[in-house]
N, C-alpha and C. Protein backbone atom coordinates (compact mmCIF):
# COMPACT_ATOMS: atom_id res chain seq x y z
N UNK A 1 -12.78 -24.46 28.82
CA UNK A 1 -13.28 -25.72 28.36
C UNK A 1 -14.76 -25.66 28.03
N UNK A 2 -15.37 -24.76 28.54
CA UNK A 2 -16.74 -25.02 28.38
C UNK A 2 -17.56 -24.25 27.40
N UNK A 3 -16.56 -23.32 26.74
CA UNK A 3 -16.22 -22.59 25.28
C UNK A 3 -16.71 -23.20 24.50
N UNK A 4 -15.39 -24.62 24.58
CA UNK A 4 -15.01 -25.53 23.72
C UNK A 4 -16.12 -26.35 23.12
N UNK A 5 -16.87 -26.50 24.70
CA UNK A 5 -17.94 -27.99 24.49
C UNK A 5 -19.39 -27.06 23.45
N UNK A 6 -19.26 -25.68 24.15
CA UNK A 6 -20.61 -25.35 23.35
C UNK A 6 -20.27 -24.85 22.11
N UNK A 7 -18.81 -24.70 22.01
CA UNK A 7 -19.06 -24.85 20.17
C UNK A 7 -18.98 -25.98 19.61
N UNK A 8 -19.04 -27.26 19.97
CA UNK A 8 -18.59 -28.49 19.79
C UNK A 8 -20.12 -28.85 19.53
N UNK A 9 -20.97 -28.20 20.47
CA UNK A 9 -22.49 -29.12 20.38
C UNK A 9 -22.79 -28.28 19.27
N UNK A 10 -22.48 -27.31 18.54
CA UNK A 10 -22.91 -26.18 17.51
C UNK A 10 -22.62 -26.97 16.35
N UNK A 11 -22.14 -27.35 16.13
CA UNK A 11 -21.02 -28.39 15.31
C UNK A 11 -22.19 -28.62 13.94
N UNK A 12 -22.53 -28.62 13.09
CA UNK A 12 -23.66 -29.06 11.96
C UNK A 12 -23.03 -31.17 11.77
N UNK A 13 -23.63 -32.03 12.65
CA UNK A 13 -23.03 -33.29 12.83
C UNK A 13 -24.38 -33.82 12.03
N UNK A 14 -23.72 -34.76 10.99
CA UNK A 14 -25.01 -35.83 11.13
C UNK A 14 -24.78 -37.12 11.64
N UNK A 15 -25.94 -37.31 12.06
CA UNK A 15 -26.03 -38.90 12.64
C UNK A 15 -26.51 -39.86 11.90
N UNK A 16 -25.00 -40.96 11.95
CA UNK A 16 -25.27 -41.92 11.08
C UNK A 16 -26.36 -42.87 11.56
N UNK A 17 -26.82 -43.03 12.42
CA UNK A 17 -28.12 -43.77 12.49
C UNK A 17 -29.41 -43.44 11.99
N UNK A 18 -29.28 -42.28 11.46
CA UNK A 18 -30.76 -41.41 10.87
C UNK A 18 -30.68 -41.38 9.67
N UNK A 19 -29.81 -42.31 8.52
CA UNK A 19 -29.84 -41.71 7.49
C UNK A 19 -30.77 -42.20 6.72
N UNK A 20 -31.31 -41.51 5.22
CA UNK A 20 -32.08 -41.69 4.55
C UNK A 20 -31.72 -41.32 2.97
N UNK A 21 -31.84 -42.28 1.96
CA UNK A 21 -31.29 -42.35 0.70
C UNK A 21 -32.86 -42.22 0.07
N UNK A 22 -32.95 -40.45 -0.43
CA UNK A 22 -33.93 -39.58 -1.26
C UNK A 22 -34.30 -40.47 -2.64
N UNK A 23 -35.02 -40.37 -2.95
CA UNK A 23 -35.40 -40.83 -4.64
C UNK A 23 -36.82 -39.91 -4.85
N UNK A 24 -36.91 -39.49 -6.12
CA UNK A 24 -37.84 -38.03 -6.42
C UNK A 24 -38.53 -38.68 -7.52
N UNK A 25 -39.70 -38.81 -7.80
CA UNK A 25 -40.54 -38.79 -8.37
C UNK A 25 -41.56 -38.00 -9.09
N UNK A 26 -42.06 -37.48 -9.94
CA UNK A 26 -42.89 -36.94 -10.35
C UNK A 26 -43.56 -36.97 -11.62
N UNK A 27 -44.50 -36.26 -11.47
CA UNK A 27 -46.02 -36.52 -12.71
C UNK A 27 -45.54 -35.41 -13.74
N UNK A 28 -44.26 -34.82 -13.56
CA UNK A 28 -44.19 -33.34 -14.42
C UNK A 28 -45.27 -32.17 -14.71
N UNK A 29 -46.81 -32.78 -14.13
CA UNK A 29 -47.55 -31.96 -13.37
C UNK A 29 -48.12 -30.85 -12.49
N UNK A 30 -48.02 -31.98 -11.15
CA UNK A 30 -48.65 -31.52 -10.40
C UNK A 30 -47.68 -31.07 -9.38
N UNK A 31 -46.84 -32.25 -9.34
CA UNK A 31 -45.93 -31.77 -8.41
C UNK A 31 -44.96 -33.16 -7.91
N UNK A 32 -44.24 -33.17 -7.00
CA UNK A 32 -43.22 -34.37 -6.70
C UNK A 32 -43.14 -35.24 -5.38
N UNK A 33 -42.98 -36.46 -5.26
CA UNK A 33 -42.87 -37.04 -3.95
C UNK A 33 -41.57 -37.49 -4.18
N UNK A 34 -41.22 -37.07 -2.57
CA UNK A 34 -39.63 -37.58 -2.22
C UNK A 34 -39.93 -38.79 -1.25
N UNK A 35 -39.14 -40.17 -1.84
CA UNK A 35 -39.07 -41.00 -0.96
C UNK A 35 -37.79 -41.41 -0.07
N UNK A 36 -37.93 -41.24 0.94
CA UNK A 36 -36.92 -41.11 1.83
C UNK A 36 -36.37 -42.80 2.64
N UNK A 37 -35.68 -43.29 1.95
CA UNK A 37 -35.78 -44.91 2.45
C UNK A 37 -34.67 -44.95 3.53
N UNK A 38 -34.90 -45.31 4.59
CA UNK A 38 -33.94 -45.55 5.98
C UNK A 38 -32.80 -46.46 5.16
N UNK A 39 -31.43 -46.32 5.36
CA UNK A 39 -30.29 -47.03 5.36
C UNK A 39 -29.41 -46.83 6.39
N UNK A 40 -28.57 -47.71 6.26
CA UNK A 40 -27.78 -48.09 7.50
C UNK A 40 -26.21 -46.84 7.44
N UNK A 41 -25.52 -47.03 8.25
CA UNK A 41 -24.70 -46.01 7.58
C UNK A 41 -23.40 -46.59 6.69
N UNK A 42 -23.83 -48.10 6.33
CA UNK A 42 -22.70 -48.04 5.23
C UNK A 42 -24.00 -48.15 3.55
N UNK A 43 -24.80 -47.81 3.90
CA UNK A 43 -25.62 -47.49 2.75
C UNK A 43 -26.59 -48.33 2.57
N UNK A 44 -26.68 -49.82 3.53
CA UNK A 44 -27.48 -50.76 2.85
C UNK A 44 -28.99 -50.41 3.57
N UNK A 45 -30.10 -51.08 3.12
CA UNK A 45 -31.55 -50.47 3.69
C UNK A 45 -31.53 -51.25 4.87
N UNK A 46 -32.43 -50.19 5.67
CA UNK A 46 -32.68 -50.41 7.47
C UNK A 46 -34.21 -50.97 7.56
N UNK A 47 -34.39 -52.01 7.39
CA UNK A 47 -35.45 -52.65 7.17
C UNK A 47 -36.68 -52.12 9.16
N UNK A 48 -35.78 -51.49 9.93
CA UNK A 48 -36.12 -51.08 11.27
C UNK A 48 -36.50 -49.97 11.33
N UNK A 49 -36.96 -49.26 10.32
CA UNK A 49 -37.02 -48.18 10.25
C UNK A 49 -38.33 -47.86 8.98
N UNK A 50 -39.06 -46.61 9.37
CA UNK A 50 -40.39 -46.63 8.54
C UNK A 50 -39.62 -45.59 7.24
N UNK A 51 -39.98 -46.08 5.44
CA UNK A 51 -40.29 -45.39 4.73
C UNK A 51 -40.78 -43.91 4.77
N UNK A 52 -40.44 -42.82 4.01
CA UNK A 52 -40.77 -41.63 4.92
C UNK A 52 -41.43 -41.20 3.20
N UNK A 53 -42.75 -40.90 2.92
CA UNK A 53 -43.19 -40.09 1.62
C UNK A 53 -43.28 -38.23 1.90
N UNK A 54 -42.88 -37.92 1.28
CA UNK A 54 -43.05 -36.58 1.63
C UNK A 54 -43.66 -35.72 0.04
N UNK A 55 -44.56 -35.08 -0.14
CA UNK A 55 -45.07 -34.44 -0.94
C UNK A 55 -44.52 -32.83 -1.24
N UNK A 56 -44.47 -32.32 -2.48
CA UNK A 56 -44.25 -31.06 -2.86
C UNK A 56 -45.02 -30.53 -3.79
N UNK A 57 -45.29 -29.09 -4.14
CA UNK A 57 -46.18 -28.66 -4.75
C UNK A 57 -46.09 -27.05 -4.51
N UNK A 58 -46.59 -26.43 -5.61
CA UNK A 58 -46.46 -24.59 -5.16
C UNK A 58 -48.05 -24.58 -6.10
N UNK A 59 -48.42 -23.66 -5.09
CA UNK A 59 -49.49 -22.59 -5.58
C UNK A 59 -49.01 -21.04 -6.01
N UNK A 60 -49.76 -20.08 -6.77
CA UNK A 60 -49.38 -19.14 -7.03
C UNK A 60 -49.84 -17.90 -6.52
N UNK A 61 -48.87 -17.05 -5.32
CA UNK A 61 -49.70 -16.17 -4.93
C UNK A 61 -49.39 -14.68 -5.85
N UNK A 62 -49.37 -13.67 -5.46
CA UNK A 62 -49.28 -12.04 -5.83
C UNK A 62 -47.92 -12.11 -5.79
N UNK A 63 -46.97 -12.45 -5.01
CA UNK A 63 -46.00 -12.48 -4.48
C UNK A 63 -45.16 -13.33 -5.45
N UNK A 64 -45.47 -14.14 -6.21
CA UNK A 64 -45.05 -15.11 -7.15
C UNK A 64 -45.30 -16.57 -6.61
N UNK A 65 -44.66 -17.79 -7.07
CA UNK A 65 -44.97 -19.27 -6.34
C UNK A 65 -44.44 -19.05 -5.14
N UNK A 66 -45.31 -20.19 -4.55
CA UNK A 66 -45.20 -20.21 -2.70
C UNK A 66 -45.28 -22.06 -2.95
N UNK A 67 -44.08 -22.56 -2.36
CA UNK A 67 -43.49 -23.92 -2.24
C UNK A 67 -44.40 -24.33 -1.73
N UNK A 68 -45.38 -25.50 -1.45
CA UNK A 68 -45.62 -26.29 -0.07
C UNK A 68 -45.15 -27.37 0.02
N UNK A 69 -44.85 -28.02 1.12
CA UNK A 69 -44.15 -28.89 1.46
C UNK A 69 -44.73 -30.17 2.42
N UNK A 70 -44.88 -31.04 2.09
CA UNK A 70 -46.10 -31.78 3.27
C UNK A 70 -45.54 -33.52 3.30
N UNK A 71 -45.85 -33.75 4.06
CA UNK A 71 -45.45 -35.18 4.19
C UNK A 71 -46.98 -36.20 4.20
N UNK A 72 -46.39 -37.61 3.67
CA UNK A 72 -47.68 -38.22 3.32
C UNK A 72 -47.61 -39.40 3.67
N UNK A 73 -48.91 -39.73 4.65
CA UNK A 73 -49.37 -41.24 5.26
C UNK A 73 -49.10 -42.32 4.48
N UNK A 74 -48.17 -43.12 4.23
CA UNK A 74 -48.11 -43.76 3.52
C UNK A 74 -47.36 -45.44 3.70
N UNK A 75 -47.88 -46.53 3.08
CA UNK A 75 -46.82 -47.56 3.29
C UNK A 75 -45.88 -47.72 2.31
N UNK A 76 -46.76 -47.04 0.64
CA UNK A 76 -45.64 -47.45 -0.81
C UNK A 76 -45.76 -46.42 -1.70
N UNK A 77 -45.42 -46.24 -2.55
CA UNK A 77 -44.97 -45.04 -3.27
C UNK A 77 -46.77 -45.31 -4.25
N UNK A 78 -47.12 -46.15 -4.84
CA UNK A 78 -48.21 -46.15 -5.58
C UNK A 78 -49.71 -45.52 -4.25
N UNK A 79 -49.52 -45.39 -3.10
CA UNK A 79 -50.32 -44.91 -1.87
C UNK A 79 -49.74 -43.78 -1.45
N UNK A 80 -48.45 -43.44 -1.84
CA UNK A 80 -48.17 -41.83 -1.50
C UNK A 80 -48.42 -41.10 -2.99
N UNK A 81 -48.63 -41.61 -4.39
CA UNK A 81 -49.47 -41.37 -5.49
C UNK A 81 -50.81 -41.03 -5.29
N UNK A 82 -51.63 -41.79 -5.06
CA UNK A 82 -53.16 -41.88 -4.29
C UNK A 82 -53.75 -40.69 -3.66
N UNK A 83 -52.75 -40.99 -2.68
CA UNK A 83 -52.63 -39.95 -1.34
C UNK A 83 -52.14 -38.33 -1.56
N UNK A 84 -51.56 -38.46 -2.25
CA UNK A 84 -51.10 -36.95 -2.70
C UNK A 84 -52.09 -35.25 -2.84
N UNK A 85 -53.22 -36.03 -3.61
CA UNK A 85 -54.00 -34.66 -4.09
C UNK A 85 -54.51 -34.15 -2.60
N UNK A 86 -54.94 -35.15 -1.72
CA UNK A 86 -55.56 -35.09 -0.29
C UNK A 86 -54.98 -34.42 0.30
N UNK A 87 -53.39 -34.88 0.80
CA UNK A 87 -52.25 -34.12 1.38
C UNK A 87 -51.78 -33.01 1.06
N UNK A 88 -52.00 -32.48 -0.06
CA UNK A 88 -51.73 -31.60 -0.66
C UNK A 88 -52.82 -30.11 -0.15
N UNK A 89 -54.30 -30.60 -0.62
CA UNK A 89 -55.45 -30.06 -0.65
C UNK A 89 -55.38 -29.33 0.90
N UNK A 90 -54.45 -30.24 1.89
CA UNK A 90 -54.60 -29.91 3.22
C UNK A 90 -53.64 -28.97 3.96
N UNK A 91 -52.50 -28.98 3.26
CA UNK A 91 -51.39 -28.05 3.27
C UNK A 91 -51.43 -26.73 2.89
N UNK A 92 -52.13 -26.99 1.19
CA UNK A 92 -52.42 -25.51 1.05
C UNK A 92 -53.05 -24.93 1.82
N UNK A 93 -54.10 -25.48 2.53
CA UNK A 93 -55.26 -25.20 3.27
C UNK A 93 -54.51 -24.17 4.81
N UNK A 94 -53.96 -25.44 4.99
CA UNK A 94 -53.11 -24.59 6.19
C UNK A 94 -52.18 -23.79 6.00
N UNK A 95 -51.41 -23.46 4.67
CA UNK A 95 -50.66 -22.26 4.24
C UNK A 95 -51.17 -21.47 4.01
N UNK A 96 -52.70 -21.48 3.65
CA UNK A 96 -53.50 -20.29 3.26
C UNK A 96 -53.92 -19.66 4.30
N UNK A 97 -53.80 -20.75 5.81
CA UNK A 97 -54.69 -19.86 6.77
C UNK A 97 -53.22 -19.04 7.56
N UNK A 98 -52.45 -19.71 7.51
CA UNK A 98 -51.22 -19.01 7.74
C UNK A 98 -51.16 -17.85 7.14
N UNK A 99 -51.15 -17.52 6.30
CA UNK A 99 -50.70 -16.42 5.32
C UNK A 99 -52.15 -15.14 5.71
N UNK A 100 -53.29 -15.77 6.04
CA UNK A 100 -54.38 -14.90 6.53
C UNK A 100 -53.90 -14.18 7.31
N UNK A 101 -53.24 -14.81 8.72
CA UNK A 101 -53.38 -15.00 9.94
C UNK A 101 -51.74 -13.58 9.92
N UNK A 102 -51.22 -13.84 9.34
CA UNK A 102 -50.02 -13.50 9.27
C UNK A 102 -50.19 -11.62 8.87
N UNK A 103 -51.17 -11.74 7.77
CA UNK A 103 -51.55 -10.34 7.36
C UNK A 103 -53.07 -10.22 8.42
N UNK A 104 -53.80 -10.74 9.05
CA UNK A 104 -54.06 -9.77 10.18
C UNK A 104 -53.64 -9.09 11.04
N UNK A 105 -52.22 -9.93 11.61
CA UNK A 105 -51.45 -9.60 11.81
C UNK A 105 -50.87 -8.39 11.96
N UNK A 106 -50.59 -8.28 10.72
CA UNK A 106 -49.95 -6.77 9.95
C UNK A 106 -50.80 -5.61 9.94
N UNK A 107 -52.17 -5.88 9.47
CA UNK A 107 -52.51 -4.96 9.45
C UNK A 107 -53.24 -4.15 10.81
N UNK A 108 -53.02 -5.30 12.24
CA UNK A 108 -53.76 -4.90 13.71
C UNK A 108 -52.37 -4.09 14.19
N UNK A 109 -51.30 -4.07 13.70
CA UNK A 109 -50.44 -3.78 14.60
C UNK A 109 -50.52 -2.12 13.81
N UNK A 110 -50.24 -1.67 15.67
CA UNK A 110 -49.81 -0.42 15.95
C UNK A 110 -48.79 0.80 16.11
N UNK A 111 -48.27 1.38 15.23
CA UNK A 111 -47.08 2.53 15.59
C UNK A 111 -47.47 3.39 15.61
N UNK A 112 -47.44 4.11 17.09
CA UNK A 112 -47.16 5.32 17.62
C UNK A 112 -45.84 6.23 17.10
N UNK A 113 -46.04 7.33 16.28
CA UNK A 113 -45.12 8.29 15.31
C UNK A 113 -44.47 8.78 17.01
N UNK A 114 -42.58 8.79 16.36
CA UNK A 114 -42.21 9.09 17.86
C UNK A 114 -42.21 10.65 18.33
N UNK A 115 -42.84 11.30 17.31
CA UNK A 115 -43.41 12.77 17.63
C UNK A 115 -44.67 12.85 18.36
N UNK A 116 -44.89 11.81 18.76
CA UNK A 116 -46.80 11.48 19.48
C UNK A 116 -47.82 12.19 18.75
N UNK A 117 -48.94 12.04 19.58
CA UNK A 117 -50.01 12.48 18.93
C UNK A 117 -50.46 14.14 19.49
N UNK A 118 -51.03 14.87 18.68
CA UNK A 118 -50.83 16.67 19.00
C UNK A 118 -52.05 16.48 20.98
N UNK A 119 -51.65 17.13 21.36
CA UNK A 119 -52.48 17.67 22.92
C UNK A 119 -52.48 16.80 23.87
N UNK A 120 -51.42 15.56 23.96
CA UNK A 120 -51.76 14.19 24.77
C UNK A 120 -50.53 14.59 25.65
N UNK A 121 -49.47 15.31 25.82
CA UNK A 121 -48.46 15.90 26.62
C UNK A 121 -47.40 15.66 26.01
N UNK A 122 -46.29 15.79 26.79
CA UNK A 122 -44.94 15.53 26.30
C UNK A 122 -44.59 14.52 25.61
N UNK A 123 -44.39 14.31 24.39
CA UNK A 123 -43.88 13.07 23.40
C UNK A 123 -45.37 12.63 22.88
N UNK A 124 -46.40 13.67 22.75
CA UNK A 124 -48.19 12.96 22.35
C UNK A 124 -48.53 11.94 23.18
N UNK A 125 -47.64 11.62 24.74
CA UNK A 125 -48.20 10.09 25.19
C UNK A 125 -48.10 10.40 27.01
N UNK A 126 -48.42 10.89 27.55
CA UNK A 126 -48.80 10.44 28.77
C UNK A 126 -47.47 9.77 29.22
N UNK A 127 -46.50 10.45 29.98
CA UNK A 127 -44.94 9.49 30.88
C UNK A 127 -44.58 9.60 29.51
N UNK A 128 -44.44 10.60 28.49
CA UNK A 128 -43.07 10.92 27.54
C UNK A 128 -42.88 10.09 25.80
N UNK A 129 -43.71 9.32 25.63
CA UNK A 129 -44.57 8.53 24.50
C UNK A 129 -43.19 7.63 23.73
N UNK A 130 -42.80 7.38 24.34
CA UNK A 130 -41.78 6.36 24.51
C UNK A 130 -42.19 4.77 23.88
N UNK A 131 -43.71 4.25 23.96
CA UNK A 131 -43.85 3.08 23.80
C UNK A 131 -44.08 3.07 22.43
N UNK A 132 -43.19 2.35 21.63
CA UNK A 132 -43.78 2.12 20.21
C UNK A 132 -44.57 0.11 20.24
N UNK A 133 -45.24 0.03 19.17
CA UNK A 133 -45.14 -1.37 19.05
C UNK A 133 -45.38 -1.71 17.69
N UNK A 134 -44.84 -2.66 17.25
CA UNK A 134 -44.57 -2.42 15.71
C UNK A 134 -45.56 -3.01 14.93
């Protein structure tokens, strides 16, 4: 039975109290806001529930476009307009430091060749050179 229940909680369920009816907007620009309006679950609007603006946009790295994705303070769609270049400006900001952070990352990390290093003992490492780290 208890198989049962944890593939049961695995289950991909949505909950009809959370739903939200999308509408997409855009400048053919710059980029797009999705407005996410609370409804009830036979479709009508949930006046109990906050408007959700969410912003999109890609910059272009080496790698080709890189999506960003950001959500925006907002009460109405002409203030998640407004609001956009700001929200935006701040996302990239933090995708860019991500993407820093990510290739320091890369380039601090260490592999030990599992032939070790020549005169350090058995395996180039002191106790058989066994430790890699990637």
């Amino acid at each position: 039975m208890a198989g049962s229940q944890k593939e049961r909680s695995s289950d991909p369920k949505m909950d009809p109290a959370a739903l939200y009816r999308e509408e997409i907007y855009t400048d053919r620009q710059v980029g797009t806001i999705r407005t996410l309006v609370p409804v009830k679950s036979d479709g009508s609007p949930d006046p109990g529930r906050k408007t959700v603006y969410a912003g999109e946009t890609q910059i272009l790295t080496n790698a080709g476009p890189l999506p960003i994705n950001f959500e925006i303070d907002a009460q109405s769609l002409e203030e998640a307009a407004q609001k956009f270049a700001g929200a935006a400006k701040e996302a990239i900001e933090r995708a860019v430091r991500e993407l820093q952070e990510l290739r320091r990352q890369a380039a601090s990390s260490i592999v030990v060749p599992q032939g070790g290093m020549g005169g350090l003992g058995p395996g180039g490492i002191p106790g058989g050179g066994k430790i890699q780290m990637p």
